[in-house]
Protein backbone atom coordinates (compact mmCIF):
# COMPACT_ATOMS: atom_id res chain seq x y z
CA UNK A 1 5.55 -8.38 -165.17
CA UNK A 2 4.10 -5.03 -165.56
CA UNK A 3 1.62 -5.29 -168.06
CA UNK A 4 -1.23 -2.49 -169.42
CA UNK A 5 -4.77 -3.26 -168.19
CA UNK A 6 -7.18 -1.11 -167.67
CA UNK A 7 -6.45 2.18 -165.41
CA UNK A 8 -8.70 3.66 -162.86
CA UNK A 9 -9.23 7.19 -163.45
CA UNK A 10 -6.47 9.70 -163.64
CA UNK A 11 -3.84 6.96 -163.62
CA UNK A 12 -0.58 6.04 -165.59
CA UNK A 13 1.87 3.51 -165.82
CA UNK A 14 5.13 3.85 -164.15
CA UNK A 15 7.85 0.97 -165.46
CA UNK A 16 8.89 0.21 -162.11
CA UNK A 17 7.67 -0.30 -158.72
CA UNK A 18 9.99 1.60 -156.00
CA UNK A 19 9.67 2.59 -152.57
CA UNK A 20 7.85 5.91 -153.14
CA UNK A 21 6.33 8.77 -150.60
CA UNK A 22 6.21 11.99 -149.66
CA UNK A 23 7.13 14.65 -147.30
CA UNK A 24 9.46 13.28 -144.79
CA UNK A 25 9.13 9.79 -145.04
CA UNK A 26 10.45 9.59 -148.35
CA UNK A 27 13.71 9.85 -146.57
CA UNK A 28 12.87 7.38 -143.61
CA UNK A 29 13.45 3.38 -142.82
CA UNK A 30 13.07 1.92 -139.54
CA UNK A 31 15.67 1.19 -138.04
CA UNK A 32 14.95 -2.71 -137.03
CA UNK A 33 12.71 -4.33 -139.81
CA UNK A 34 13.43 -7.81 -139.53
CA UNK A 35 11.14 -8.97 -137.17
CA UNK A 36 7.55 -9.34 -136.89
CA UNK A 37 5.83 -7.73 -133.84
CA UNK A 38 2.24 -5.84 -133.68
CA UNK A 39 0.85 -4.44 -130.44
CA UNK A 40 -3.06 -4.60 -130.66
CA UNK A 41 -4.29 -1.07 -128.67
CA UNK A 42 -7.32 1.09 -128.75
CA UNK A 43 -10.85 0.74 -127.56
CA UNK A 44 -10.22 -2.78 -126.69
CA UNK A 45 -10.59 -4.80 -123.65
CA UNK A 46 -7.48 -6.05 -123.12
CA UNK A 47 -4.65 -4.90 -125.54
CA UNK A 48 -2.27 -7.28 -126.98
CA UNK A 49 1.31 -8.18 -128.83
CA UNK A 50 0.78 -10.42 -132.30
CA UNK A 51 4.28 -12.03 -133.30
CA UNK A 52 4.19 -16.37 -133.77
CA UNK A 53 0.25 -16.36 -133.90
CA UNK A 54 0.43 -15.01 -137.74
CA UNK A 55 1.90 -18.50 -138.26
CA UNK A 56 -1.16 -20.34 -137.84
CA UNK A 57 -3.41 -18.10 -140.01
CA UNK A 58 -3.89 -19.75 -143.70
CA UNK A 59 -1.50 -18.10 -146.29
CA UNK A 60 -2.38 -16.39 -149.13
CA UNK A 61 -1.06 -15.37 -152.89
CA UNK A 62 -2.72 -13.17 -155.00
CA UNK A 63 -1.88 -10.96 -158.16
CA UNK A 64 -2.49 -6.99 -157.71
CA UNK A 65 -2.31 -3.87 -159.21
CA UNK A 66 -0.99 -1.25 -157.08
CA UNK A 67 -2.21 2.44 -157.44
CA UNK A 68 -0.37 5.61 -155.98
CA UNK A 69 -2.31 9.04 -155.00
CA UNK A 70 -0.11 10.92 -157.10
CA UNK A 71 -1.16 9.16 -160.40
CA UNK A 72 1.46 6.24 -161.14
CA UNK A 73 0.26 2.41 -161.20
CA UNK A 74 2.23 -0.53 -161.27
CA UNK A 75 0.71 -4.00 -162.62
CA UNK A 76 0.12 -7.10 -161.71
CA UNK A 77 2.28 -7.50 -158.61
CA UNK A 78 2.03 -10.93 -156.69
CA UNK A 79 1.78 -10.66 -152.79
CA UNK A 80 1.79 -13.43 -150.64
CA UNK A 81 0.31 -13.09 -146.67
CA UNK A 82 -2.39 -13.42 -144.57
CA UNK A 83 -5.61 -12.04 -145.00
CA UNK A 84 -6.25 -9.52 -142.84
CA UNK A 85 -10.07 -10.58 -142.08
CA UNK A 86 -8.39 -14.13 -140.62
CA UNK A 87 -6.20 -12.10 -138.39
CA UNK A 88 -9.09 -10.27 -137.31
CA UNK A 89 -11.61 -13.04 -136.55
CA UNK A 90 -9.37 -15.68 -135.58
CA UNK A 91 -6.45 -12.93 -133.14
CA UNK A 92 -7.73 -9.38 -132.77
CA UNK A 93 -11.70 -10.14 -131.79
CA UNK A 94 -10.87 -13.44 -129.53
CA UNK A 95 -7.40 -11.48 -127.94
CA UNK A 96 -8.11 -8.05 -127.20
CA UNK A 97 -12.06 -7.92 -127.84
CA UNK A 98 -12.47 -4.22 -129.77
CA UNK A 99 -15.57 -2.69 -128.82
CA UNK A 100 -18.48 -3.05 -130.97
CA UNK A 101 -17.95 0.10 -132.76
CA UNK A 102 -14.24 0.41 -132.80
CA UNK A 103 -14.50 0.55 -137.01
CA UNK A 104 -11.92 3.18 -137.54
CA UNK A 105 -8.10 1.78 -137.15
CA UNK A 106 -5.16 3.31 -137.28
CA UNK A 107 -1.94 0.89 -138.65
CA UNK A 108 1.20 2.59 -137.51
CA UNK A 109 4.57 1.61 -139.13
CA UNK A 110 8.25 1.75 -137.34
CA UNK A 111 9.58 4.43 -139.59
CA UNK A 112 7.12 6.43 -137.75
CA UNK A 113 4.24 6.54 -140.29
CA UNK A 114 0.81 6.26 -139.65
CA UNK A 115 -2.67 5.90 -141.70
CA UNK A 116 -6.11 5.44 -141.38
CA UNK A 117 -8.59 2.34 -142.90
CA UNK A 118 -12.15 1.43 -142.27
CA UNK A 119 -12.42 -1.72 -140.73
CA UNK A 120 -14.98 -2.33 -143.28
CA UNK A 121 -12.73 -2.15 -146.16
CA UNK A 122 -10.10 -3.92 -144.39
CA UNK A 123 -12.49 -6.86 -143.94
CA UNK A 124 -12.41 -7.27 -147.55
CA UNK A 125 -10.64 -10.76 -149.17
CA UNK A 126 -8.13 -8.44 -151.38
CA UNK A 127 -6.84 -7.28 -147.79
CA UNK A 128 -3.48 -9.06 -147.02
CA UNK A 129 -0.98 -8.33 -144.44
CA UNK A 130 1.76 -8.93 -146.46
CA UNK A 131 5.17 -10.34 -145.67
CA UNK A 132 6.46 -11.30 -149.40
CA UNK A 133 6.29 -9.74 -152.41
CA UNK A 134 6.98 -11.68 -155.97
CA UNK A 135 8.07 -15.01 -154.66
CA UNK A 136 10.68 -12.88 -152.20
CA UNK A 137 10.81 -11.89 -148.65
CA UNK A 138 10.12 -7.94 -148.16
CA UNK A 139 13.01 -5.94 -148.50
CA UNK A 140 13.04 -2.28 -146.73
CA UNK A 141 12.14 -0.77 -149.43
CA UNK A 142 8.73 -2.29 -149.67
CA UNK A 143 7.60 -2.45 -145.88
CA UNK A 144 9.22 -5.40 -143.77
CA UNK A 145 8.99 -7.25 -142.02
CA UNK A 146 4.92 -7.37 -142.53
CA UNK A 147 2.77 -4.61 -144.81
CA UNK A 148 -1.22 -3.97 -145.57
CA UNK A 149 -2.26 -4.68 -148.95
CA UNK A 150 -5.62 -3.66 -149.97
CA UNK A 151 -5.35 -3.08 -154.11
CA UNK A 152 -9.16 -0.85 -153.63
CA UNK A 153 -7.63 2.06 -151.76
CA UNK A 154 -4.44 4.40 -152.80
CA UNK A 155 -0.78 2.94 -152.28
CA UNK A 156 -0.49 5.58 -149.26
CA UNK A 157 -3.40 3.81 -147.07
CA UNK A 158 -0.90 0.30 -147.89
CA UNK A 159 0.76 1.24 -144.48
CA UNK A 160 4.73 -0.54 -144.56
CA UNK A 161 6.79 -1.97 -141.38
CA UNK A 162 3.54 -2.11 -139.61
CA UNK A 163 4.04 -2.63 -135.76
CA UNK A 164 1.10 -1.29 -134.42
CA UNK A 165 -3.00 -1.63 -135.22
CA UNK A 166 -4.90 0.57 -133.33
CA UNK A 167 -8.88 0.35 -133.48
CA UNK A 168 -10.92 2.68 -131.99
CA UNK A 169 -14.57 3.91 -131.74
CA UNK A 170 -13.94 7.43 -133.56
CA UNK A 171 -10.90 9.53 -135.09
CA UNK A 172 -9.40 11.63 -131.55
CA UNK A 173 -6.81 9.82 -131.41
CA UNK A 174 -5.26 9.76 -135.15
CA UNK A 175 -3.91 12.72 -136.72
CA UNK A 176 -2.36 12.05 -140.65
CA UNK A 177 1.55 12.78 -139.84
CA UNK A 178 1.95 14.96 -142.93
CA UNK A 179 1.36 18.32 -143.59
CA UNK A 180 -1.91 19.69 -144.47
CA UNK A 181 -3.63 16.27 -143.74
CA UNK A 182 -7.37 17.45 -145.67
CA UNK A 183 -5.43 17.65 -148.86
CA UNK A 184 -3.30 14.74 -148.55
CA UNK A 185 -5.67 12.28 -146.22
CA UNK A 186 -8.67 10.99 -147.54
CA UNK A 187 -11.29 9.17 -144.99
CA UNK A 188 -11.44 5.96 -147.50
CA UNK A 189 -9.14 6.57 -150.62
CA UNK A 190 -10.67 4.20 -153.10
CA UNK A 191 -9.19 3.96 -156.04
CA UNK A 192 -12.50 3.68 -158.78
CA UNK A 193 -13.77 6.37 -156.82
CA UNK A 194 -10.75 8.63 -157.21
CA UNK A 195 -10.72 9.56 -153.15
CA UNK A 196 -7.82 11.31 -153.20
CA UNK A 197 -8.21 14.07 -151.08
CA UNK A 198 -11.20 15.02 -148.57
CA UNK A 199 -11.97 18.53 -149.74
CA UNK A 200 -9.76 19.18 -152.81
CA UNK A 201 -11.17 18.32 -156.37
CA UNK A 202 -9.03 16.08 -158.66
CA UNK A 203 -8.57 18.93 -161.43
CA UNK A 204 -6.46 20.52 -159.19
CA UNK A 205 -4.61 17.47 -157.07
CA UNK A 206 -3.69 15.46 -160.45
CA UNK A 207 -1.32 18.06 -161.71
CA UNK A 208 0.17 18.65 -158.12
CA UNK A 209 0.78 15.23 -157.65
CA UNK A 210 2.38 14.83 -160.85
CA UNK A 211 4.97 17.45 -159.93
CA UNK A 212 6.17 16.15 -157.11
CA UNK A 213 6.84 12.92 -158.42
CA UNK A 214 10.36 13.10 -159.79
CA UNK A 215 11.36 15.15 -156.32
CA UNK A 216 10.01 12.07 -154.09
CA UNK A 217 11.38 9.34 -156.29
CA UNK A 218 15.12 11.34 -156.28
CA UNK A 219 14.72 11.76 -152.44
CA UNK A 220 13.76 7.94 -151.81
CA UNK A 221 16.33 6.32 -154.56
CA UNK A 222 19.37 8.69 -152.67
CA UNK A 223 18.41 7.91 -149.32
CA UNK A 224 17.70 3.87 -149.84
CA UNK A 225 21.40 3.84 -151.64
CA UNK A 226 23.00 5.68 -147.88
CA UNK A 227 21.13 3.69 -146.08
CA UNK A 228 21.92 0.48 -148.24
CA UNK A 229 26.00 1.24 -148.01
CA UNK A 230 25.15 2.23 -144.07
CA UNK A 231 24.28 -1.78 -143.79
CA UNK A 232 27.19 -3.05 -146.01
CA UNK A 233 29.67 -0.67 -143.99
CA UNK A 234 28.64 -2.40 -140.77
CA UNK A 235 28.39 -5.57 -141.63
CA UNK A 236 32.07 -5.85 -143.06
CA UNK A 237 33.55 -3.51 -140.09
């Protein structure tokens, strides 16, 4: 249920939660989301593929609030996962053994996507990689097989159909995969701090933000419907 509560700054309601984005990924879906696979890479010792080990991590359910960039918030969402910080300890550190300062990661998704997070802030116990969202498996519109949830930072560091985490000892090797990545990349993106672009002040991003809305959402809704009749079409052929 979407409920009012109190909004970080420069944040609204929106009565639904959809698949939302920008740019060219709010017409893009992997192609294969149903199963579970992350390849562990960067300034490691010895990279690594994560599939069954997720299983033996303790599961978690929580109730969020989910905050986009461009102004909209959804309520009181309940995710169920692992917490990140387990999969770190207990997989990434024993496994592949990041070097001591590899604290900047890069979570890549299969539609191609990519984002940055401080290992820091993904350490935190709000930080779920997420594989079910109100008592349901994730559909494609919401990141399967497996997402990041961390409610403190903007819905566009919650990287979907993640299949790649990447940690590495500074930022060469990441580059934000949309246009103009200073005003649409922030370095953290916390919410209660209103990070929402490196450079840019909010006077100015707010409004721009809120115009592009009802493009994105048109773009997403028309492309989930193709791709949804896409599936149905093959499976009955």
């Amino acid at each position: 249920m979407n409920k009012k509560s109190a909004l970080p700054p420069g944040q609204k309601i929106y009565p639904s939660f959809d698949r939302f984005g920008l740019g060219k990924f709010a017409s893009r879906v992997p192609a294969e989301a149903a199963r579970i696979s992350i390849d562990i890479a960067g300034d490691v010792a010895s990279g690594m593929t994560v599939a069954a080990e997720l299983a033996r991590l303790p599961r978690v359910e929580q109730v969020t609030d989910f905050h986009c960039v461009t102004t909209w918030s959804f309520c009181s969402l309940r995710w169920e996962g692992v917490r990140f910080a387990d999969f770190y300890r207990e997989i990434v550190l024993p496994g592949a053994a990041p070097e001591g300062d590899a604290s900047f990661v890069v979570l890549r998704g299969k539609d191609g996507y990519c984002v940055s997070m401080q290992l820091q802030d993904l350490l935190a116990d709000d930080v779920l990689l997420a594989d079910t969202l109100n008592g349901e498996k994730l559909g494609i519109d919401h990141g399967a097989p497996l997402r990041l949830v961390a409610p403190a930072h903007y819905g566009y560091k919650n990287a979907k159909h993640i299949t790649a985490i990447e940690f590495w000892c500074d930022s060469r090797h990441y580059r934000f995969p949309l246009p103009y990545p200073n005003l649409m990349d922030h370095p953290r993106g916390r919410v209660a701090l209103e990070e929402r672009a490196r450079y840019i002040p909010n006077w100015i991003i707010r409004p721009l933000y809120r115009f592009l809305q009802p493009f994105a959402r048109r773009k997403h809704a028309s492309y989930l419907r193709a791709h949804m009749k896409r599936q149905q079409d093959g499976h009955s052929a």
